[in-house]
N, C-alpha and C. Protein backbone atom coordinates (compact mmCIF):
# COMPACT_ATOMS: atom_id res chain seq x y z
N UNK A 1 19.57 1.60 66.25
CA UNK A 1 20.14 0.91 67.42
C UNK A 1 20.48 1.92 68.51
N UNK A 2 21.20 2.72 68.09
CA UNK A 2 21.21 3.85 69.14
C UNK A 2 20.39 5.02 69.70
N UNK A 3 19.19 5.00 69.15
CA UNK A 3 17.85 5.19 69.93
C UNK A 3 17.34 4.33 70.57
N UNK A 4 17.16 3.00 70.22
CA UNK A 4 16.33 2.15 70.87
C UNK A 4 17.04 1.37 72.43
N UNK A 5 18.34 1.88 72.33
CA UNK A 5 19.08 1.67 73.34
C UNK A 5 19.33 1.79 74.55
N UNK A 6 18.45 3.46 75.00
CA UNK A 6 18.26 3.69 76.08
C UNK A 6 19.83 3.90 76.37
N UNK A 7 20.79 4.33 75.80
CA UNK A 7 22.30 5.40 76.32
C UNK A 7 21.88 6.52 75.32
N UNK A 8 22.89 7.36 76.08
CA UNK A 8 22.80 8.32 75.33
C UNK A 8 23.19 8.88 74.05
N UNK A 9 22.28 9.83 73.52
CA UNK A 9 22.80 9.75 71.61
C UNK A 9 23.21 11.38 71.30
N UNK A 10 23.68 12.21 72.81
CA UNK A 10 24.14 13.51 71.84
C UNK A 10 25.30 13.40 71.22
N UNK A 11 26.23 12.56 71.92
CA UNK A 11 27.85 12.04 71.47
C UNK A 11 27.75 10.64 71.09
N UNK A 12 28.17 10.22 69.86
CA UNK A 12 28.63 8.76 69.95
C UNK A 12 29.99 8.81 68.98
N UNK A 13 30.52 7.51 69.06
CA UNK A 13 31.29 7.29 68.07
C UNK A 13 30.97 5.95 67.44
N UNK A 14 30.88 6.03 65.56
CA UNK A 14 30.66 4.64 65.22
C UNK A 14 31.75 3.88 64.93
N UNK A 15 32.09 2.80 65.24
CA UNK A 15 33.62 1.97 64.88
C UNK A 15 33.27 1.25 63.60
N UNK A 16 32.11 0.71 63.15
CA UNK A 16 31.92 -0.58 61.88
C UNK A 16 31.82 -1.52 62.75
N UNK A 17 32.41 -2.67 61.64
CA UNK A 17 32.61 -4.18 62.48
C UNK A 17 33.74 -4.28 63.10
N UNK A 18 33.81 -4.97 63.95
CA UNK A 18 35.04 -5.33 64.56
C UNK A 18 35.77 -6.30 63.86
N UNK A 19 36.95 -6.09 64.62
CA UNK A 19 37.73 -6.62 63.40
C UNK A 19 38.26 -8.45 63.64
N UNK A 20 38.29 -9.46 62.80
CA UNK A 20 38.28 -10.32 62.95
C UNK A 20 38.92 -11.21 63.81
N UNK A 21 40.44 -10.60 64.42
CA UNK A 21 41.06 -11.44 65.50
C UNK A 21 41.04 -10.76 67.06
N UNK A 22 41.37 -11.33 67.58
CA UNK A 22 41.37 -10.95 68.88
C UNK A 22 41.97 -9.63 69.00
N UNK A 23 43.70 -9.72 68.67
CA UNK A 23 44.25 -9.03 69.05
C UNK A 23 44.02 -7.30 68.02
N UNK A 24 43.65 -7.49 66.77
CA UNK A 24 43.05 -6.00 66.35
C UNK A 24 41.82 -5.16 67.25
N UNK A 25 41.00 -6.76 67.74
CA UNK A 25 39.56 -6.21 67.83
C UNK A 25 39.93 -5.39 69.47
N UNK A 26 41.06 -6.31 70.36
CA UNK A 26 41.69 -5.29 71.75
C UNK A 26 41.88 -3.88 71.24
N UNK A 27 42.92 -3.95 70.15
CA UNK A 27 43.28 -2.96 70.06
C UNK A 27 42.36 -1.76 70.04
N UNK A 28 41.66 -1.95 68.78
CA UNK A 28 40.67 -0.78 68.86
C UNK A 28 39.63 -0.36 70.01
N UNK A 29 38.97 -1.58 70.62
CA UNK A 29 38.33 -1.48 71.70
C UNK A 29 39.02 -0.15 73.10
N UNK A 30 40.38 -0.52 73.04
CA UNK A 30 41.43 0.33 73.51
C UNK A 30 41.65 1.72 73.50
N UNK A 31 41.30 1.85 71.93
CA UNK A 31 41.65 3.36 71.42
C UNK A 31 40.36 4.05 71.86
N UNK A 32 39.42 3.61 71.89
CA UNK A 32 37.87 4.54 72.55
C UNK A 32 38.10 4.02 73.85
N UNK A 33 38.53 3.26 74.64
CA UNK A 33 38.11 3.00 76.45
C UNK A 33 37.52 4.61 76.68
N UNK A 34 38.66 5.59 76.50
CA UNK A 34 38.09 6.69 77.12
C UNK A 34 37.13 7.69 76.79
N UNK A 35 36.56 6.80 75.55
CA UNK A 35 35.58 7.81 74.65
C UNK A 35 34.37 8.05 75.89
N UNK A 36 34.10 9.19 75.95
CA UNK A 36 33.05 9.76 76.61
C UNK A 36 31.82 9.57 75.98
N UNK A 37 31.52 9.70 74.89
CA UNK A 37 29.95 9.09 74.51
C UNK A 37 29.92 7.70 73.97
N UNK A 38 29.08 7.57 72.96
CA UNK A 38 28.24 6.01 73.41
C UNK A 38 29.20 5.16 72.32
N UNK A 39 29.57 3.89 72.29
CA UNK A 39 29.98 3.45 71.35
C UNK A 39 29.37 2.50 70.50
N UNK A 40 29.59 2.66 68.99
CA UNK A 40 28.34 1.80 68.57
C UNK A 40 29.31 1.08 67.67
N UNK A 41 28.69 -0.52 67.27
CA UNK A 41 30.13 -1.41 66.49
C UNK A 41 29.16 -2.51 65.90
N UNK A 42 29.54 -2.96 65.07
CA UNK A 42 29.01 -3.67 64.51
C UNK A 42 29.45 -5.51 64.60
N UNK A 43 28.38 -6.80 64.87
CA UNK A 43 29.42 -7.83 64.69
C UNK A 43 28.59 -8.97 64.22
N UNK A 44 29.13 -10.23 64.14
CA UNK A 44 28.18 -10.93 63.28
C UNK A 44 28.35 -12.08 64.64
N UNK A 45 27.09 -13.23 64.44
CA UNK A 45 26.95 -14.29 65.25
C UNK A 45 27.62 -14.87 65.48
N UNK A 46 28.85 -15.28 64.95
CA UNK A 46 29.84 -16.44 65.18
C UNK A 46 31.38 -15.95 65.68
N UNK A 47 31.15 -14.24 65.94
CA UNK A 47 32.15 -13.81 66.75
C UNK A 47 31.62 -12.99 68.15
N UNK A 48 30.40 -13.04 67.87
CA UNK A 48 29.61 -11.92 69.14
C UNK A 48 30.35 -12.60 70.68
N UNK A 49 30.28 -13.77 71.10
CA UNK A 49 31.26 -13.90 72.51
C UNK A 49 31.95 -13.78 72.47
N UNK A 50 33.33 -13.81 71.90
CA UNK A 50 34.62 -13.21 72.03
C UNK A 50 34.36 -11.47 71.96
N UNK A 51 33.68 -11.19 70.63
CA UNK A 51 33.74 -9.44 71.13
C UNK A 51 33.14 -9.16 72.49
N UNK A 52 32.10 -9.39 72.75
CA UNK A 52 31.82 -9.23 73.76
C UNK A 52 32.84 -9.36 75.15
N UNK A 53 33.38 -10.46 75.78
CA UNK A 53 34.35 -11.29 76.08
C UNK A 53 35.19 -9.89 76.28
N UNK A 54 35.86 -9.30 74.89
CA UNK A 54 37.03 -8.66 74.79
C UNK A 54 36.47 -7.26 75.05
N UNK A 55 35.04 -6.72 75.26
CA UNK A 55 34.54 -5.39 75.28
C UNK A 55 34.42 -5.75 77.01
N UNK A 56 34.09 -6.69 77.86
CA UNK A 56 34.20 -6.94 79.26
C UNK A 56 35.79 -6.53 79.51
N UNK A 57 36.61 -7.25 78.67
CA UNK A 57 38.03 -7.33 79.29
C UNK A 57 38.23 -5.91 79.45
N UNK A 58 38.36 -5.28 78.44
CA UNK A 58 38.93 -3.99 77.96
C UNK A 58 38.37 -2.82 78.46
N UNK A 59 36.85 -2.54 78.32
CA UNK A 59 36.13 -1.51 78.72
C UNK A 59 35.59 -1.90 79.77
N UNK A 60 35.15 -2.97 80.34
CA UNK A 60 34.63 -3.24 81.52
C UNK A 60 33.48 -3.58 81.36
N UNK A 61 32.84 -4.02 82.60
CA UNK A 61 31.22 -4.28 82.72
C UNK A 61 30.35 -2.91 82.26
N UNK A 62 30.37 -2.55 81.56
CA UNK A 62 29.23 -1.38 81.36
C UNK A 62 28.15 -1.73 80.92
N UNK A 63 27.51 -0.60 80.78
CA UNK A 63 25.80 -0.77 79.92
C UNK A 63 26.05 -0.79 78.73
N UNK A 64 25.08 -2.02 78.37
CA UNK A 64 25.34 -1.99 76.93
C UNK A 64 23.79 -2.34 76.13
N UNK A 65 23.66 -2.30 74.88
CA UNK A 65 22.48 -2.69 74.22
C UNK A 65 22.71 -3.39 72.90
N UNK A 66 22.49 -4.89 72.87
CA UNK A 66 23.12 -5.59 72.01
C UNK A 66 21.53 -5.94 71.06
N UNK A 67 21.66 -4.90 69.91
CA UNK A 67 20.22 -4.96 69.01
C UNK A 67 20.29 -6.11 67.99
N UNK A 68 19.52 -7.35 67.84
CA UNK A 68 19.54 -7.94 67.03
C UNK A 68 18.33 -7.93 65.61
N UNK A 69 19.19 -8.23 64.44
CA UNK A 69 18.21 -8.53 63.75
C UNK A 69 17.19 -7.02 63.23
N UNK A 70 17.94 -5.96 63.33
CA UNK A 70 17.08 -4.62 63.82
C UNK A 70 16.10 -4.73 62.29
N UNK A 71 14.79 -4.00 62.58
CA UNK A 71 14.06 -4.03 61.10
C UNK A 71 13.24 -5.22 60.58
N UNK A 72 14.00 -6.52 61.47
CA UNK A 72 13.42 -7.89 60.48
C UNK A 72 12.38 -8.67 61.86
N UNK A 73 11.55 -9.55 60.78
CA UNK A 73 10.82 -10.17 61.99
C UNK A 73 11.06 -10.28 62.98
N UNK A 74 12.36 -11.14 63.32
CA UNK A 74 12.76 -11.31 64.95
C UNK A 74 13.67 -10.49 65.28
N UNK A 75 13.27 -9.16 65.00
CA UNK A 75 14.00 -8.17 66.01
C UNK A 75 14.11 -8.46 67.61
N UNK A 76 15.34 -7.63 68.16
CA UNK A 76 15.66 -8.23 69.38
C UNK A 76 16.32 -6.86 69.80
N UNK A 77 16.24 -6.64 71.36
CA UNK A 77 17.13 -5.23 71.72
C UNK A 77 16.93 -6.08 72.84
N UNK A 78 18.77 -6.01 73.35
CA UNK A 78 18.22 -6.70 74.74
C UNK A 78 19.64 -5.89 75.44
N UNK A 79 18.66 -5.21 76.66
CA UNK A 79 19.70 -4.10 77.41
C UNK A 79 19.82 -4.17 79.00
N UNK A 80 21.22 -4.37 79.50
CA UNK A 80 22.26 -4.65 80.53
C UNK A 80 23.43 -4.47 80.63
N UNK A 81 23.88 -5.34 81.01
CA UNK A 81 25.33 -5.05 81.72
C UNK A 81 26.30 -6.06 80.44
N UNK A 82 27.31 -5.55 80.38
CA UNK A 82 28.02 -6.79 79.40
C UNK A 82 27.72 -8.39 79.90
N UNK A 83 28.30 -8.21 80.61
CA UNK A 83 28.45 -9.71 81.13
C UNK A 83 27.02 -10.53 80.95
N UNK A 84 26.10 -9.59 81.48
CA UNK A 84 24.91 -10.17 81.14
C UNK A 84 24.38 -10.93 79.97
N UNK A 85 25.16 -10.11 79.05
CA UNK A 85 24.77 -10.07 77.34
C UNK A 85 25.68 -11.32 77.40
N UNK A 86 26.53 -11.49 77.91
CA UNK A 86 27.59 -12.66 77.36
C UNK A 86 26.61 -13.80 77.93
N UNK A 87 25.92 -14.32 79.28
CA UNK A 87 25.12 -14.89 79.30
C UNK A 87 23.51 -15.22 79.00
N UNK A 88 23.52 -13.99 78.46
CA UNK A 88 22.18 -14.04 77.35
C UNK A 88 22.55 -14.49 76.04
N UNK A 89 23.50 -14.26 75.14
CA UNK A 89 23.25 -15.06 73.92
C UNK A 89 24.46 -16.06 73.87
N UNK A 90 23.65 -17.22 74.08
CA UNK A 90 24.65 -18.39 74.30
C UNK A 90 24.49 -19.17 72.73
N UNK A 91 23.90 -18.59 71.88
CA UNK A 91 23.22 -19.30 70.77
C UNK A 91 23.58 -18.11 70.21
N UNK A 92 24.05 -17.11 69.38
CA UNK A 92 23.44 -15.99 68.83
C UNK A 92 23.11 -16.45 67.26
N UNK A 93 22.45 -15.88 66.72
CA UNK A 93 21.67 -15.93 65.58
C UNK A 93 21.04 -14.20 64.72
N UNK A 94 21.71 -14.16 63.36
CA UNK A 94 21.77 -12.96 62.88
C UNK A 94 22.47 -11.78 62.90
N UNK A 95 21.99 -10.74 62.05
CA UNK A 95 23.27 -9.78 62.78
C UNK A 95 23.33 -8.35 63.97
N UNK A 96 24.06 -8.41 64.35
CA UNK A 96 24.21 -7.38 65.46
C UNK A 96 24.79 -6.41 65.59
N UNK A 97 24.13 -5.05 65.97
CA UNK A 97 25.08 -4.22 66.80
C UNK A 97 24.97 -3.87 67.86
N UNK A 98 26.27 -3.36 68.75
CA UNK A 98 26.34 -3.11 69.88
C UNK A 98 26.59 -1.55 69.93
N UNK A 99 25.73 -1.40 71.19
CA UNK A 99 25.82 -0.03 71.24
C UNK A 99 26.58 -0.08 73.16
N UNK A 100 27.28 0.71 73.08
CA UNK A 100 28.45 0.54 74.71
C UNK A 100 28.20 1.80 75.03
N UNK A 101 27.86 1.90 76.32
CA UNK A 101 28.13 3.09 77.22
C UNK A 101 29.44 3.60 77.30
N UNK A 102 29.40 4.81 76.72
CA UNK A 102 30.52 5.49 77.44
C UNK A 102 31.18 5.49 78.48
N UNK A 103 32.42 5.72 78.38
CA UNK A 103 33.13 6.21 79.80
C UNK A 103 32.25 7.28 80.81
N UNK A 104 32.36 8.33 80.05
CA UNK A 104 31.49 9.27 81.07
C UNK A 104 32.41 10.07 82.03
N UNK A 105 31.85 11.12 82.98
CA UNK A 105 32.06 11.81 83.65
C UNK A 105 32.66 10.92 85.61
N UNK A 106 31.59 9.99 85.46
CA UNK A 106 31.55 9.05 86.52
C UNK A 106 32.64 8.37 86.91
N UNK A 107 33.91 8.37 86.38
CA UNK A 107 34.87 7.30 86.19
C UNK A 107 36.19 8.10 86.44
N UNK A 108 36.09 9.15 86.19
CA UNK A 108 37.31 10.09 86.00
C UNK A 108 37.46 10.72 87.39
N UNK A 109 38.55 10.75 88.28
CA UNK A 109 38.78 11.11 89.45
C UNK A 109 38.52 12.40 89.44
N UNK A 110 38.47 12.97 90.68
CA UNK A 110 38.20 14.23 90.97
C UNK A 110 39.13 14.47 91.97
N UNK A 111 39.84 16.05 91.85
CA UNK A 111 40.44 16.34 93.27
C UNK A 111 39.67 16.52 94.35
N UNK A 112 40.12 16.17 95.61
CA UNK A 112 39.25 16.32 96.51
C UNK A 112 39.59 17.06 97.60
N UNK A 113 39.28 17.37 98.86
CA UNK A 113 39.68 18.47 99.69
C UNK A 113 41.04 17.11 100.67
N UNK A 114 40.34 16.07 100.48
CA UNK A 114 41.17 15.01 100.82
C UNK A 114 42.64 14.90 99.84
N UNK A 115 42.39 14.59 98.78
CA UNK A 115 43.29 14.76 97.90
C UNK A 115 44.78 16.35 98.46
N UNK A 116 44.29 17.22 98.19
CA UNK A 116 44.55 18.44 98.82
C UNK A 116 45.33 18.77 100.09
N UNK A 117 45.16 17.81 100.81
CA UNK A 117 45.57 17.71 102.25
C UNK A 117 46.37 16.98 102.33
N UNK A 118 46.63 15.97 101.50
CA UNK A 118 47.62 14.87 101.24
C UNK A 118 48.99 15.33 101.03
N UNK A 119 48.63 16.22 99.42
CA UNK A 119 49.71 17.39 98.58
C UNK A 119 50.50 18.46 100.01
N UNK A 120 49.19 18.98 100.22
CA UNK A 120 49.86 19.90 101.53
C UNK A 120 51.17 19.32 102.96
N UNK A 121 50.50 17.96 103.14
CA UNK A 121 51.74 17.24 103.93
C UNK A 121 52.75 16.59 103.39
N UNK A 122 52.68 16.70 102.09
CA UNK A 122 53.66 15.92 101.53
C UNK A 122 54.93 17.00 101.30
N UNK A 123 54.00 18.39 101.41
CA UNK A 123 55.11 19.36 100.87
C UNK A 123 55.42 20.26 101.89
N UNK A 124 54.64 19.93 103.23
CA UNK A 124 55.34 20.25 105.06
C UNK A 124 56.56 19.51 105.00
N UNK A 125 56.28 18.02 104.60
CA UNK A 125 57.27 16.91 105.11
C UNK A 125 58.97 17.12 104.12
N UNK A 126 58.75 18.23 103.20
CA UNK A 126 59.89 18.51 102.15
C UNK A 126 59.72 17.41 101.09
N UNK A 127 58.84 16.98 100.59
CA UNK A 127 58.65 16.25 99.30
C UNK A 127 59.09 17.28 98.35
N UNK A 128 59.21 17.21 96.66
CA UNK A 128 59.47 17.91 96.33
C UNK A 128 58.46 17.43 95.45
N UNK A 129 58.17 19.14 94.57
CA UNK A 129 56.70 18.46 93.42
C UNK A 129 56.46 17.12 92.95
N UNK A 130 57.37 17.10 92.23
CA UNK A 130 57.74 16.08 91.31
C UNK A 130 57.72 15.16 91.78
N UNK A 131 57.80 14.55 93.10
CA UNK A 131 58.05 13.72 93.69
C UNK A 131 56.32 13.21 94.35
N UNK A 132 55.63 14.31 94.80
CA UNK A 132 55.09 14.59 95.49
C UNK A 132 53.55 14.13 94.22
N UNK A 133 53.88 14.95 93.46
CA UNK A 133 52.94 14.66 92.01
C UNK A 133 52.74 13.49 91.64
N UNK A 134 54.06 12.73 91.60
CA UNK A 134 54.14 11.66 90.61
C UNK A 134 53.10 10.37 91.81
N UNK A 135 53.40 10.53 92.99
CA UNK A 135 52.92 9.63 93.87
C UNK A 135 51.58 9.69 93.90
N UNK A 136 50.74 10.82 94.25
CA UNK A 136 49.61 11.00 94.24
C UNK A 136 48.98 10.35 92.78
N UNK A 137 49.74 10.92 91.52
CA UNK A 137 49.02 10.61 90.51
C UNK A 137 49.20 9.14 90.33
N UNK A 138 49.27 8.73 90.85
CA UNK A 138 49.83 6.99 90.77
C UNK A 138 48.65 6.30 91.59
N UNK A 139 48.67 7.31 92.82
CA UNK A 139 47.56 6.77 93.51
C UNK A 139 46.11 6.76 93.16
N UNK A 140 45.82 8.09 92.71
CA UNK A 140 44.50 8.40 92.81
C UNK A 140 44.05 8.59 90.79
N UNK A 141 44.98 8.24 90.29
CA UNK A 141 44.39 8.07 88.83
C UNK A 141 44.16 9.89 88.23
N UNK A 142 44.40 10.72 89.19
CA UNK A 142 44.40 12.22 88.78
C UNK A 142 45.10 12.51 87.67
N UNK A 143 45.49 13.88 86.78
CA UNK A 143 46.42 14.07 85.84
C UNK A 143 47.50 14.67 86.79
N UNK A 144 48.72 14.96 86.40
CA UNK A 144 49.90 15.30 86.75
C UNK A 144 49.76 16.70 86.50
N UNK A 145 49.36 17.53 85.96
CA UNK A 145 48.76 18.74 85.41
C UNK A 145 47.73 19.08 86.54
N UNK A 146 46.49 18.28 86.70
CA UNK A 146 45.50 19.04 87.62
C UNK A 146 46.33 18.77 88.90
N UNK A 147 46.98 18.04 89.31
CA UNK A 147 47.88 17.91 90.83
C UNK A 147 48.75 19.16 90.48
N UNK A 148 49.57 19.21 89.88
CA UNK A 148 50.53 20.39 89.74
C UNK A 148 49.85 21.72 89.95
N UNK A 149 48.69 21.92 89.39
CA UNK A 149 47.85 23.08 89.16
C UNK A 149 47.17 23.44 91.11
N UNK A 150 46.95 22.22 91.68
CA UNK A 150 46.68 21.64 92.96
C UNK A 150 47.77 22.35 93.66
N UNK A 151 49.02 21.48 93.50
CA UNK A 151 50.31 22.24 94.05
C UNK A 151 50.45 23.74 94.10
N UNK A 152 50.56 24.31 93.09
CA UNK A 152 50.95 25.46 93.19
C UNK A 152 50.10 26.69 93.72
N UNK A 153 48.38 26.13 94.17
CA UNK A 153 47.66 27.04 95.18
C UNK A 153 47.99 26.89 96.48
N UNK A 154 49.03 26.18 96.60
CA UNK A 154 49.05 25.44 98.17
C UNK A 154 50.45 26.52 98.50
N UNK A 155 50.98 27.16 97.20
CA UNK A 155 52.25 28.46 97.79
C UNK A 155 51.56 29.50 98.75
């Protein structure tokens, strides 16, 4: 499944099946959001829209490759966007795994020269780090660490 998937296979993590209620299957979905390589999970036909459903809620619209049936006559690999998948198997039939795109590099803020210039007037205007940190990182999804690290080239 995770060759035929078309994400990438130097990193993955495998989860199994998901787990039978809603609120376990959030949970775990949760504990990888920020996994950087591919995620691969296992689920059966008569829960695949809710996981799915709960892999939209949680991780978002990403790429995904939902392999059915892998090995047997009516094999199936069918690859898009979640949501897609949620309106592609309106019937599902057999068993499945899902393979999820990573978080990735793409998603994670970056300081910017903008960013930078922000810090710098905040700390003309007498902000104080902490103050100054906590706002930015609120804003821009940065760590409090790379802003601080930010801050203190700006002495």
């Amino acid at each position: 499944a995770l060759i035929v998937s078309g994400l990438p296979t130097e990193k993955f993590v495998y989860i199994g099946f998901l787990p039978h209620k809603a609120s376990g299957r959030q949970r775990l979905l949760q504990s990888v959001a920020d996994e950087c390589g591919t995620i691969v999970a296992l689920e059966t036909p008569h829960r695949l829209q809710a996981a799915l459903n709960d892999v939209l809620l949680i991780l978002g619209d990403r790429k995904i490759a939902v392999c059915r049936e892998l090995t047997k006559v009516h094999e199936e690999v069918f690859r898009g966007t979640v949501s897609q998948a949620i309106q592609h198997f309106t019937e599902p039939k057999g068993e499945f795994t899902l393979v999820i795109e990573g978080r990735g590099g793409k998603d994670k803020p970056q300081l910017t020269e903008d960013i930078e210039r922000q810090l710098r007037h905040m700390r003309q205007s007498g902000l104080t780090a902490k103050e100054a940190i906590a706002k930015v990182s609120k804003e821009t999804g940065l760590s409090r660490k790379k802003l601080y690290q930010a801050w203190l080239r700006l002495l």
